[in-house]
C-alpha atoms as a PDB file:
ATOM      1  CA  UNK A   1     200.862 160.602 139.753  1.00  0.00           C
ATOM      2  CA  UNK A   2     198.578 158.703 137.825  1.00  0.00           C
ATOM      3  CA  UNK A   3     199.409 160.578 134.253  1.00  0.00           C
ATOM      4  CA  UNK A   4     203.057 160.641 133.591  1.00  0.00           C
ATOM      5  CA  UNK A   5     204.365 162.867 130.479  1.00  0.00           C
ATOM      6  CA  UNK A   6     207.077 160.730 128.580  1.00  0.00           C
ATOM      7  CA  UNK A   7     206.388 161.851 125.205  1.00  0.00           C
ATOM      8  CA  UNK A   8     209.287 164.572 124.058  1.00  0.00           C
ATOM      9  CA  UNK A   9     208.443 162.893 120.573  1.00  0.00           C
ATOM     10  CA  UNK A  10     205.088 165.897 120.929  1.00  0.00           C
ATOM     11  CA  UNK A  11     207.461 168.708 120.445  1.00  0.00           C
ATOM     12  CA  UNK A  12     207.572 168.143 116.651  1.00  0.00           C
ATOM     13  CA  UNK A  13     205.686 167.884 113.732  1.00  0.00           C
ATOM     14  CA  UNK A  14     204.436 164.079 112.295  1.00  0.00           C
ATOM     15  CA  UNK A  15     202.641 163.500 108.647  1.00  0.00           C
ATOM     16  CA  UNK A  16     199.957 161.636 109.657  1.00  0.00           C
ATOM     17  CA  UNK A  17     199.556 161.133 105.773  1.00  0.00           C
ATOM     18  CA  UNK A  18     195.775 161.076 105.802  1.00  0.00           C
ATOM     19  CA  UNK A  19     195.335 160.844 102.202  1.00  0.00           C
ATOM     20  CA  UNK A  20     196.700 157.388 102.700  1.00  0.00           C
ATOM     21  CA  UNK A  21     195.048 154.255 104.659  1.00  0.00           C
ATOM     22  CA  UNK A  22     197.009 153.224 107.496  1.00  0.00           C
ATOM     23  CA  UNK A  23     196.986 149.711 109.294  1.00  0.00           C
ATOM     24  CA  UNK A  24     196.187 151.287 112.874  1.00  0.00           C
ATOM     25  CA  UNK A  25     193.276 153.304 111.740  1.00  0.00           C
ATOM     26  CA  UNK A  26     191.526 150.656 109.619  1.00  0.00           C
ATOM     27  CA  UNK A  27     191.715 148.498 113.076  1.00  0.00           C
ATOM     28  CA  UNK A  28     190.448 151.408 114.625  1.00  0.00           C
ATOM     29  CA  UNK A  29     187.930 151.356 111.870  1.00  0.00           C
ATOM     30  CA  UNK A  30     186.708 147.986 112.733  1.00  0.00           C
ATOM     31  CA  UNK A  31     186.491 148.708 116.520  1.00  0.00           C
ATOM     32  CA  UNK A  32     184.058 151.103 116.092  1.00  0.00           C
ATOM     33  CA  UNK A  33     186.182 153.998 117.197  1.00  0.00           C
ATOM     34  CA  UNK A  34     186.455 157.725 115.098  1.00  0.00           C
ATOM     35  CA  UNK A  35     190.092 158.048 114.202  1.00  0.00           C
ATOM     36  CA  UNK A  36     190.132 157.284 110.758  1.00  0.00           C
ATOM     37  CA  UNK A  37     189.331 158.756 107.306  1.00  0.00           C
ATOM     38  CA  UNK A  38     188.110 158.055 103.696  1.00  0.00           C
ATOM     39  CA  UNK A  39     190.998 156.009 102.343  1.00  0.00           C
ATOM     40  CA  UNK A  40     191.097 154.125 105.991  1.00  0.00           C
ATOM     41  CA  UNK A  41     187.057 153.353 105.307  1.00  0.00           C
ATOM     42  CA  UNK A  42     188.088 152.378 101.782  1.00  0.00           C
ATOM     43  CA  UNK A  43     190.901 149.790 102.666  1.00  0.00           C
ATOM     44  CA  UNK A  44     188.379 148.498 105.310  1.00  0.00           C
ATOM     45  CA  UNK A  45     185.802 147.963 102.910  1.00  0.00           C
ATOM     46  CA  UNK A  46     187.884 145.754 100.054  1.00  0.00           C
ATOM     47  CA  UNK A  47     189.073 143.797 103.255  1.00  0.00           C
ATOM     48  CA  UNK A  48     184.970 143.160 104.130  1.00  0.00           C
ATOM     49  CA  UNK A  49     184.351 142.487 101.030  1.00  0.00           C
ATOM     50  CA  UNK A  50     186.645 139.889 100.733  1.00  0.00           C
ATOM     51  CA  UNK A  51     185.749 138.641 104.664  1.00  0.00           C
ATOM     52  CA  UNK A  52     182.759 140.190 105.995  1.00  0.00           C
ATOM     53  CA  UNK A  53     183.771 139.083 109.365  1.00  0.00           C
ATOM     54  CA  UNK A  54     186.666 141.458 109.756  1.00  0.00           C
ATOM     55  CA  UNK A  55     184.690 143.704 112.045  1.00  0.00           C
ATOM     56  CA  UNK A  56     183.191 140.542 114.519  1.00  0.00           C
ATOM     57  CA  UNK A  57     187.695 138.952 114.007  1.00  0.00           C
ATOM     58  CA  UNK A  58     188.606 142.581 115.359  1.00  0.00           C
ATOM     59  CA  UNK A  59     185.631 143.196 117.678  1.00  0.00           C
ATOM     60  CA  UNK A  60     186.472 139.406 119.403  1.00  0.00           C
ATOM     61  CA  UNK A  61     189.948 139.860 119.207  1.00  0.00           C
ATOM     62  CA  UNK A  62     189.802 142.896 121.619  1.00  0.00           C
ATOM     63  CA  UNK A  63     187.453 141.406 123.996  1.00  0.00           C
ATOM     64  CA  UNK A  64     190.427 138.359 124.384  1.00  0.00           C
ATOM     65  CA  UNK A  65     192.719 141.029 125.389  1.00  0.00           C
ATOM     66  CA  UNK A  66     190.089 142.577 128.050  1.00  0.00           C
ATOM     67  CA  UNK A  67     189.368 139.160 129.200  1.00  0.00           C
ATOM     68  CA  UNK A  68     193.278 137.882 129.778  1.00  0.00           C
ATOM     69  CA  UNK A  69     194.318 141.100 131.167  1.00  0.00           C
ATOM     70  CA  UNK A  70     191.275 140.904 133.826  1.00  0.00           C
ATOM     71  CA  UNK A  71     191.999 137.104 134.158  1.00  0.00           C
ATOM     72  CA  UNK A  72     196.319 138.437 135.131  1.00  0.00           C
ATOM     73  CA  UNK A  73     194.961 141.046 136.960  1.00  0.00           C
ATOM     74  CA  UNK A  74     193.250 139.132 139.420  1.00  0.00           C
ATOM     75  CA  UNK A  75     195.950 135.993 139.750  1.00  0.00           C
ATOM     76  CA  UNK A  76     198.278 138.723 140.901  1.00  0.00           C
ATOM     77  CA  UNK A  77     199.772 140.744 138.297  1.00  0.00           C
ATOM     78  CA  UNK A  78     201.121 144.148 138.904  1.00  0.00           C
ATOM     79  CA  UNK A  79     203.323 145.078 136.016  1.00  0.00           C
ATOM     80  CA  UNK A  80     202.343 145.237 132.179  1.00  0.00           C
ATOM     81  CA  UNK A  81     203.768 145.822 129.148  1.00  0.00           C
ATOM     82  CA  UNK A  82     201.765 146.431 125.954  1.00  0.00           C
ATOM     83  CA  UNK A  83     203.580 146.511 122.681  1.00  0.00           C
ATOM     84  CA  UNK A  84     201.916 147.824 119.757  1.00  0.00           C
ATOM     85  CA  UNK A  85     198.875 148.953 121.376  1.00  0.00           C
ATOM     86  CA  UNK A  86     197.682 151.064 118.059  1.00  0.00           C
ATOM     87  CA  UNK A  87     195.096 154.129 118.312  1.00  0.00           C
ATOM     88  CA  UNK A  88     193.398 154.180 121.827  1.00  0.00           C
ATOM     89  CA  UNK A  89     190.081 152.399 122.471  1.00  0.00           C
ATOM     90  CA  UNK A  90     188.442 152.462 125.592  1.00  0.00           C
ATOM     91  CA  UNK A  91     188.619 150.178 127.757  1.00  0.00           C
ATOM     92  CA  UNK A  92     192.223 150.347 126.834  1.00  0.00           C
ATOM     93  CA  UNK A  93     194.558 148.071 129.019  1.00  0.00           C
ATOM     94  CA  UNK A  94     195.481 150.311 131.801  1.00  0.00           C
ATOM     95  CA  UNK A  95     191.159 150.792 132.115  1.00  0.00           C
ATOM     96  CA  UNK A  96     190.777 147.025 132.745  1.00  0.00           C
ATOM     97  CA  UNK A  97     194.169 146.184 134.951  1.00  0.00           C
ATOM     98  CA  UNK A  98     193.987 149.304 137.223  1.00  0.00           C
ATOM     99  CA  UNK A  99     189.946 148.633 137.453  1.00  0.00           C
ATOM    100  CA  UNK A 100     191.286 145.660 139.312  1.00  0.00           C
ATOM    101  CA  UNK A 101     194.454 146.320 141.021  1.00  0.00           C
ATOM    102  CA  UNK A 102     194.611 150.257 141.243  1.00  0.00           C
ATOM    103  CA  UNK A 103     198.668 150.251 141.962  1.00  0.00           C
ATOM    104  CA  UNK A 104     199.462 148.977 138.970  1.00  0.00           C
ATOM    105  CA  UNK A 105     201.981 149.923 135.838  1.00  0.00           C
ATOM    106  CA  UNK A 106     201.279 149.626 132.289  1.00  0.00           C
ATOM    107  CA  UNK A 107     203.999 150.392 129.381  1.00  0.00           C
ATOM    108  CA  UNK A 108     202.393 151.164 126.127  1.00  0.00           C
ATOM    109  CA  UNK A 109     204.508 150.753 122.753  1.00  0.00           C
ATOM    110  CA  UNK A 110     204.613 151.318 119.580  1.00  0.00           C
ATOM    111  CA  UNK A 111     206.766 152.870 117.002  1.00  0.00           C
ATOM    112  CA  UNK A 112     203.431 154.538 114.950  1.00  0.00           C
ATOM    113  CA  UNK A 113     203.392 158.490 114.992  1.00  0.00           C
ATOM    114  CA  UNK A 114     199.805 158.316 114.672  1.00  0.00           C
ATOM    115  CA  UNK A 115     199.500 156.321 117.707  1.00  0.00           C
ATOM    116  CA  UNK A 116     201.772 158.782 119.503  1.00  0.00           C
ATOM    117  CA  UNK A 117     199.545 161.599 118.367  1.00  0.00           C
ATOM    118  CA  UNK A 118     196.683 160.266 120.650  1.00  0.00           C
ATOM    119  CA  UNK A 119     198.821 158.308 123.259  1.00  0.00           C
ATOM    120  CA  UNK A 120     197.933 161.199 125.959  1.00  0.00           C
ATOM    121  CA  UNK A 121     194.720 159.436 126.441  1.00  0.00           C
ATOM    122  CA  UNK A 122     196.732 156.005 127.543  1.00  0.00           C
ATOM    123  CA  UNK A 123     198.384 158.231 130.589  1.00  0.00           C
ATOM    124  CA  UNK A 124     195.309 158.781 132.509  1.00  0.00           C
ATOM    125  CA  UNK A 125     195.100 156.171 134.908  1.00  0.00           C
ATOM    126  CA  UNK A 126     195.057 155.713 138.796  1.00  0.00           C
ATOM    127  CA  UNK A 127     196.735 158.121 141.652  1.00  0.00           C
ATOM    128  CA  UNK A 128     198.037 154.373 142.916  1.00  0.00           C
ATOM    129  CA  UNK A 129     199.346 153.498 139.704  1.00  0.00           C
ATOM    130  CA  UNK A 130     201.857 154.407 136.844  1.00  0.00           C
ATOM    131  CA  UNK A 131     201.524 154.760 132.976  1.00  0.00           C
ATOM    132  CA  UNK A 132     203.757 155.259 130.275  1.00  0.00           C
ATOM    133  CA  UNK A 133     204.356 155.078 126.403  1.00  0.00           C
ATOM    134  CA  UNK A 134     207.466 154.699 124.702  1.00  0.00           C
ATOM    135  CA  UNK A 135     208.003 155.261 121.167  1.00  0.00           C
ATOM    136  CA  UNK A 136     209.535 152.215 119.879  1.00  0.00           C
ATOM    137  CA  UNK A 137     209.855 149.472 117.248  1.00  0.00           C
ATOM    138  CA  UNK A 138     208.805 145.607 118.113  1.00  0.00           C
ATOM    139  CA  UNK A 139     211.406 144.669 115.372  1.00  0.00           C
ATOM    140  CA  UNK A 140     213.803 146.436 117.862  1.00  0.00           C
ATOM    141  CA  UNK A 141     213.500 144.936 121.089  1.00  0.00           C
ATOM    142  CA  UNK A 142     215.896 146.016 122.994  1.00  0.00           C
ATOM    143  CA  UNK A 143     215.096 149.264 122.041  1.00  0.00           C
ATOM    144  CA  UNK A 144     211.885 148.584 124.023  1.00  0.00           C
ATOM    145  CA  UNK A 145     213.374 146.788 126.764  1.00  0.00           C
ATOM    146  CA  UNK A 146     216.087 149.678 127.811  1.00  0.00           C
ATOM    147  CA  UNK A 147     213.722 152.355 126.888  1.00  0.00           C
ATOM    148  CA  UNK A 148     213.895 154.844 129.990  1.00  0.00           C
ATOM    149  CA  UNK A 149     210.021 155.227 130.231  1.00  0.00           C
ATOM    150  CA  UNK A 150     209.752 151.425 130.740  1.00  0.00           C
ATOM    151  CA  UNK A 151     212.657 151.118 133.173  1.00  0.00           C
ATOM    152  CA  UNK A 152     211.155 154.131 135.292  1.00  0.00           C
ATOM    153  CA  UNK A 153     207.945 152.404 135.317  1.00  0.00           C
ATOM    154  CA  UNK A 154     208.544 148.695 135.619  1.00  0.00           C
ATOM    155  CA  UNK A 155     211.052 146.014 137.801  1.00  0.00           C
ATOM    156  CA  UNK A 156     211.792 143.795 135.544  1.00  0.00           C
ATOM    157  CA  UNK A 157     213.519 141.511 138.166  1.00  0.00           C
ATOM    158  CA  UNK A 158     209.562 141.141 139.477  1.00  0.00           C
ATOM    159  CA  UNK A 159     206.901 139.653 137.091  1.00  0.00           C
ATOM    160  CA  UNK A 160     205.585 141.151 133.835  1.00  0.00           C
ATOM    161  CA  UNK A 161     202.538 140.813 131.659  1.00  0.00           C
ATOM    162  CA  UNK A 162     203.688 140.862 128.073  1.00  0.00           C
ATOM    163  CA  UNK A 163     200.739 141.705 125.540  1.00  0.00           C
ATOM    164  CA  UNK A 164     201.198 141.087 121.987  1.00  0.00           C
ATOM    165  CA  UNK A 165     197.648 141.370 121.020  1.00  0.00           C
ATOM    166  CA  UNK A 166     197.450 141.087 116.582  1.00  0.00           C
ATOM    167  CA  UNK A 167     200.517 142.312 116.213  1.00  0.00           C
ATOM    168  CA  UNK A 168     203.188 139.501 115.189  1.00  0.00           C
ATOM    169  CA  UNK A 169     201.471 139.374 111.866  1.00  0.00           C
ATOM    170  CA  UNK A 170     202.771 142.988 110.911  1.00  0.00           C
ATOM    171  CA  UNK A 171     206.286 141.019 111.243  1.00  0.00           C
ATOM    172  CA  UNK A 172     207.135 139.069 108.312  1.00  0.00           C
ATOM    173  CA  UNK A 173     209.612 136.548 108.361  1.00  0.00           C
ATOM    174  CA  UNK A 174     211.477 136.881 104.996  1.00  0.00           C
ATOM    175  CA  UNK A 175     213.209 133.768 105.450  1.00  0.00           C
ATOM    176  CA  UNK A 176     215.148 134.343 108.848  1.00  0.00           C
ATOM    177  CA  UNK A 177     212.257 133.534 111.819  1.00  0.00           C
ATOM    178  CA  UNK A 178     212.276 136.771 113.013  1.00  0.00           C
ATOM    179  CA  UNK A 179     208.656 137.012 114.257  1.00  0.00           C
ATOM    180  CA  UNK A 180     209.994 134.214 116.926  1.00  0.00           C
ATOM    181  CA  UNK A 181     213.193 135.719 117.500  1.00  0.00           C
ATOM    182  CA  UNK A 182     211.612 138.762 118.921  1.00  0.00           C
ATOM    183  CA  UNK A 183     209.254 137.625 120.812  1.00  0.00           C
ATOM    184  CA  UNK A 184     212.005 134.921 122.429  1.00  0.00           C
ATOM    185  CA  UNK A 185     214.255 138.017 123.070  1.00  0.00           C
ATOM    186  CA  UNK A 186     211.373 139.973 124.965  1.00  0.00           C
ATOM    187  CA  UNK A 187     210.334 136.649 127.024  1.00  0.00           C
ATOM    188  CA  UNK A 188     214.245 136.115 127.807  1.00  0.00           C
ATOM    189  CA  UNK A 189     214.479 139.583 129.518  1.00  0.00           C
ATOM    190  CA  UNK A 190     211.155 138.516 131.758  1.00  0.00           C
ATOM    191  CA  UNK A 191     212.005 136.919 135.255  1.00  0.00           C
ATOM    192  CA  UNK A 192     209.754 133.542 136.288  1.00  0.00           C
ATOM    193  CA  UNK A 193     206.248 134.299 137.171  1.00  0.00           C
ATOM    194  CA  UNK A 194     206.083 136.739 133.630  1.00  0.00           C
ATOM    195  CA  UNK A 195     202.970 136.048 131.688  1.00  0.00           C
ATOM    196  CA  UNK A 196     203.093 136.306 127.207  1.00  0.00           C
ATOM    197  CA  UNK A 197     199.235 136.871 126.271  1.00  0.00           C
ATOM    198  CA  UNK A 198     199.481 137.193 122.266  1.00  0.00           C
ATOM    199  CA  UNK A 199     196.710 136.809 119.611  1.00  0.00           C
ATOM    200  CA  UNK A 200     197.630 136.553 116.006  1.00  0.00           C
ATOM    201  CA  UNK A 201     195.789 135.785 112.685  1.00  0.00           C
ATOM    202  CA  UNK A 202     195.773 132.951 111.113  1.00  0.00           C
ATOM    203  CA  UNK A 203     194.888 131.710 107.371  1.00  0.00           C
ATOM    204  CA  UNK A 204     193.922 128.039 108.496  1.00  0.00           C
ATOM    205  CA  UNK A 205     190.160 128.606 108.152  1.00  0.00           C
ATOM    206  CA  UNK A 206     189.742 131.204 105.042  1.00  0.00           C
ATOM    207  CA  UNK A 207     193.095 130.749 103.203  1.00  0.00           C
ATOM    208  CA  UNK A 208     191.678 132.394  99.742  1.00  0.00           C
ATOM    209  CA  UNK A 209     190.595 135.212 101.917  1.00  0.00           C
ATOM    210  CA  UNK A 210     193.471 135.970 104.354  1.00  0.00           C
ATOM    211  CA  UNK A 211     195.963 135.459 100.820  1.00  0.00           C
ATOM    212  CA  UNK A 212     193.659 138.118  99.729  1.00  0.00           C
ATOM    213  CA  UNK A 213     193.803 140.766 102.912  1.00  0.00           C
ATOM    214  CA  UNK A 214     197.616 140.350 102.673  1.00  0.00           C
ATOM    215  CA  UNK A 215     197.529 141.996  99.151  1.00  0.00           C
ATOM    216  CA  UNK A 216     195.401 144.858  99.974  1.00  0.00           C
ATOM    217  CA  UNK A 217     197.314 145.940 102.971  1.00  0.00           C
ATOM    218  CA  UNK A 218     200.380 145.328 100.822  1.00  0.00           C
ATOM    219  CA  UNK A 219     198.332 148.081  99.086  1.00  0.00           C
ATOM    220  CA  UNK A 220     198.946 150.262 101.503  1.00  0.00           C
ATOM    221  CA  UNK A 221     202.295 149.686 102.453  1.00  0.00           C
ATOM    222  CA  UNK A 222     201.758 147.382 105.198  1.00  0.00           C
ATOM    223  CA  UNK A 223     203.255 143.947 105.005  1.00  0.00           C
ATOM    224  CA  UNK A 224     201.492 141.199 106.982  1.00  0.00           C
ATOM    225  CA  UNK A 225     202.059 137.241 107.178  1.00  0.00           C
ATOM    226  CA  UNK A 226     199.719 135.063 109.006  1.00  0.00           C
ATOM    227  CA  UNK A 227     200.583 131.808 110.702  1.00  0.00           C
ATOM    228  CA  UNK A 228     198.836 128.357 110.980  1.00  0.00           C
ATOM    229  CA  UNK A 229     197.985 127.003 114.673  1.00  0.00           C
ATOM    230  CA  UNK A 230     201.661 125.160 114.713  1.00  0.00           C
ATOM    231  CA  UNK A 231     203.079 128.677 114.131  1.00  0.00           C
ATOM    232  CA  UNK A 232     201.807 130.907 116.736  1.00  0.00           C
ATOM    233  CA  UNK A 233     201.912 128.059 119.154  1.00  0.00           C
ATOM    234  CA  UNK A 234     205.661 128.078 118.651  1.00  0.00           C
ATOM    235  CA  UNK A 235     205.430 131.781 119.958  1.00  0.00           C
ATOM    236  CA  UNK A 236     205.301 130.074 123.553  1.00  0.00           C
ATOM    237  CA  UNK A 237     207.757 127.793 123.444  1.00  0.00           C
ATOM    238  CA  UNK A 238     208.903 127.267 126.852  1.00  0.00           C
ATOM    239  CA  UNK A 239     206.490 128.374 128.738  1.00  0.00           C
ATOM    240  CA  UNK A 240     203.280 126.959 130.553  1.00  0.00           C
ATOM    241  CA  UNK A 241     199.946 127.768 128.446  1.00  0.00           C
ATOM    242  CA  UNK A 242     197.236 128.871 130.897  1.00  0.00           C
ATOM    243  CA  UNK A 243     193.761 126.949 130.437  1.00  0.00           C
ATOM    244  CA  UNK A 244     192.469 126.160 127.784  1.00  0.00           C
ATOM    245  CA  UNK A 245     195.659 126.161 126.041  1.00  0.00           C
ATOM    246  CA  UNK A 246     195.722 127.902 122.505  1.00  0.00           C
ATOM    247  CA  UNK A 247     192.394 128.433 120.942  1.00  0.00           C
ATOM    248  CA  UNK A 248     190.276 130.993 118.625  1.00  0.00           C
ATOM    249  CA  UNK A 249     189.849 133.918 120.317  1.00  0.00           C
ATOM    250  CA  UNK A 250     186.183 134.040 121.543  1.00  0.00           C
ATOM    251  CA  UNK A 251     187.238 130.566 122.963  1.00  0.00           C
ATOM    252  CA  UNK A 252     189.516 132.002 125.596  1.00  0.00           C
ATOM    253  CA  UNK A 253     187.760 131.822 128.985  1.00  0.00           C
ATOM    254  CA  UNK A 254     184.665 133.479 127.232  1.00  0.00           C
ATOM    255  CA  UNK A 255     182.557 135.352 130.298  1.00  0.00           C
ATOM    256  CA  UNK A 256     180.131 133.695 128.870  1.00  0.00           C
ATOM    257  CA  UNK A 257     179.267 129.886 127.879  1.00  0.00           C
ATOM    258  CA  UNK A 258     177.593 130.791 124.473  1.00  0.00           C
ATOM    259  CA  UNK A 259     179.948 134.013 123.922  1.00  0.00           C
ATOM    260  CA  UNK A 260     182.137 130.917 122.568  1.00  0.00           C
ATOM    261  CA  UNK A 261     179.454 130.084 119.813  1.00  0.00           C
ATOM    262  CA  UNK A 262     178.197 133.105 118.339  1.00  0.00           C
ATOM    263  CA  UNK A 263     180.986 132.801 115.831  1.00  0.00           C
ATOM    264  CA  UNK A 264     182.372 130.530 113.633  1.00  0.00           C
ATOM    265  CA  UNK A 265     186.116 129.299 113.422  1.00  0.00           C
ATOM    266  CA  UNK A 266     186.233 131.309 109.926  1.00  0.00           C
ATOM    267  CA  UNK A 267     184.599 134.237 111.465  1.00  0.00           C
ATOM    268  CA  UNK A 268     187.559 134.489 114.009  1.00  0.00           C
ATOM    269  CA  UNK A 269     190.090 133.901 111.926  1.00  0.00           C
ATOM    270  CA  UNK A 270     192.318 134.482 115.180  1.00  0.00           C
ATOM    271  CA  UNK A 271     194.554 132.550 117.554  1.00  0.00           C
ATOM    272  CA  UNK A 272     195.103 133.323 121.284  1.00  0.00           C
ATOM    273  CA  UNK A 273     197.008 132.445 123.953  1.00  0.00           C
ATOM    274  CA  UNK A 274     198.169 133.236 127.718  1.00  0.00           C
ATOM    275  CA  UNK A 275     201.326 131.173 129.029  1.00  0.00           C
ATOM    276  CA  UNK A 276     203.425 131.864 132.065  1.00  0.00           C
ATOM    277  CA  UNK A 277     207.095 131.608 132.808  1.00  0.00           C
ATOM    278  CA  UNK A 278     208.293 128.635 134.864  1.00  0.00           C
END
């Protein structure tokens, strides 16, 4: 079946705590989409008014994901594993891999109750193919890699898509590399022929700015840390970056020549990156 039920987590009652802004929906926020309320709207707009571009760096940073999945899709890939894929946005991942290749499997994670609320809408996909969602932690990773839903739904001895699309920088470091250590745990459990696509923010460009969106999502409760260019590159260590290598994010592959243009360095404020395993 194309929709596959994994989500016993449904049976009992979460506290959205809507009275306070949340990371996911301020995202959603920027994306256009309608899941989020007054102190989400409020949160977004100290972040704009400290960088107005926050809805273009969100808006661009989606389209990489569209674009690399699309780009994996059609070199081959079969098997995909989103973690933290935060509230649902059409086209979500599944829409733009099984668009392609109808037979194939995408894993959704992520360990936020409000994403699980609305994570129904990431099981529709194709009769040919499989979808899932596990409830899970990125700070736990073999939580995510022995979860059930994903081992139903993926090989792992055959090649995987890993997408980490803005999501490292909810993983502060505190002094022990653990951003790295994760994600070198998740690409150690991938056979040859995997794929890491990962974006990540970055406070090379707007430093006064990004120290600035740190604070007010510290606000909140969320703690972020962005990383210069030498940082998130280290994320692929090992690995063979796809062309053209790690750049801004509307300067991955754009669809179109002057889609890479339109916005500034500053603007993006994001790195991106696809790599495969030897």
């Amino acid at each position: 079946m194309g929709r596959q039920r994994t989500m016993g987590e449904h049976d009992s009652v979460v506290d959205l705590q809507l009275d306070r802004a949340h990371s996911s929906r301020i995202y959603d926020y920027f994306l256009g989409g309608k899941t989020n309320f007054l102190a989400d709207r409020m949160a977004a707009g100290s972040v704009l008014g400290v960088f107005p571009a926050a809805l273009v760096a969100a808006r661009i940073n989606r389209e990489f994901m569209h674009r690399a999945t699309r780009v994996l899709a059609v070199s081959g890939l079969r098997q995909f594993l989103d973690i933290g894929t935060g509230i649902p946005t059409p086209p979500n991942l599944h829409d733009i891999a099984q668009g392609i290749a109808p037979d194939a499997r995408v894993v959704y994670t992520d360990n936020d109750p409000i994403v699980l609320a609305h994570a129904a809408a990431l099981l529709i996909g194709t009769a040919e193919g499989r979808t899932a969602y596990v409830q899970a932690d990125v700070n736990d990773p073999e939580s995510i890699l022995g979860a059930p839903q994903l081992l139903d739904t993926l090989d792992l001895t055959r090649p995987v898509a890993l997408s980490l699309n803005a999501l490292m920088h909810f993983v502060p470091d505190d002094g022990e590399d653990r951003a790295h250590t994760i994600v070198e745990t998740l690409k150690a459990a991938l056979p040859s022929g995997s794929t890491l696509a990962l974006s990540h923010a970055t406070p090379d460009f707007s430093p006064e700015a990004m120290r600035k969106i740190i604070k007010i999502y510290g606000d909140t409760g969320t703690r972020l840390q962005f990383r210069s260019r030498a940082e998130v590159l280290r994320f692929f260590d090992g690995w063979e970056l796809l062309e053209p290598g790690l750049t801004l994010s509307h300067q991955w592959r754009p669809d179109r020549p002057e889609d890479a243009t339109h916005v500034t360095d500053a603007e993006a404020a994001c790195y991106a990156g696809v790599a495969r395993k030897p």
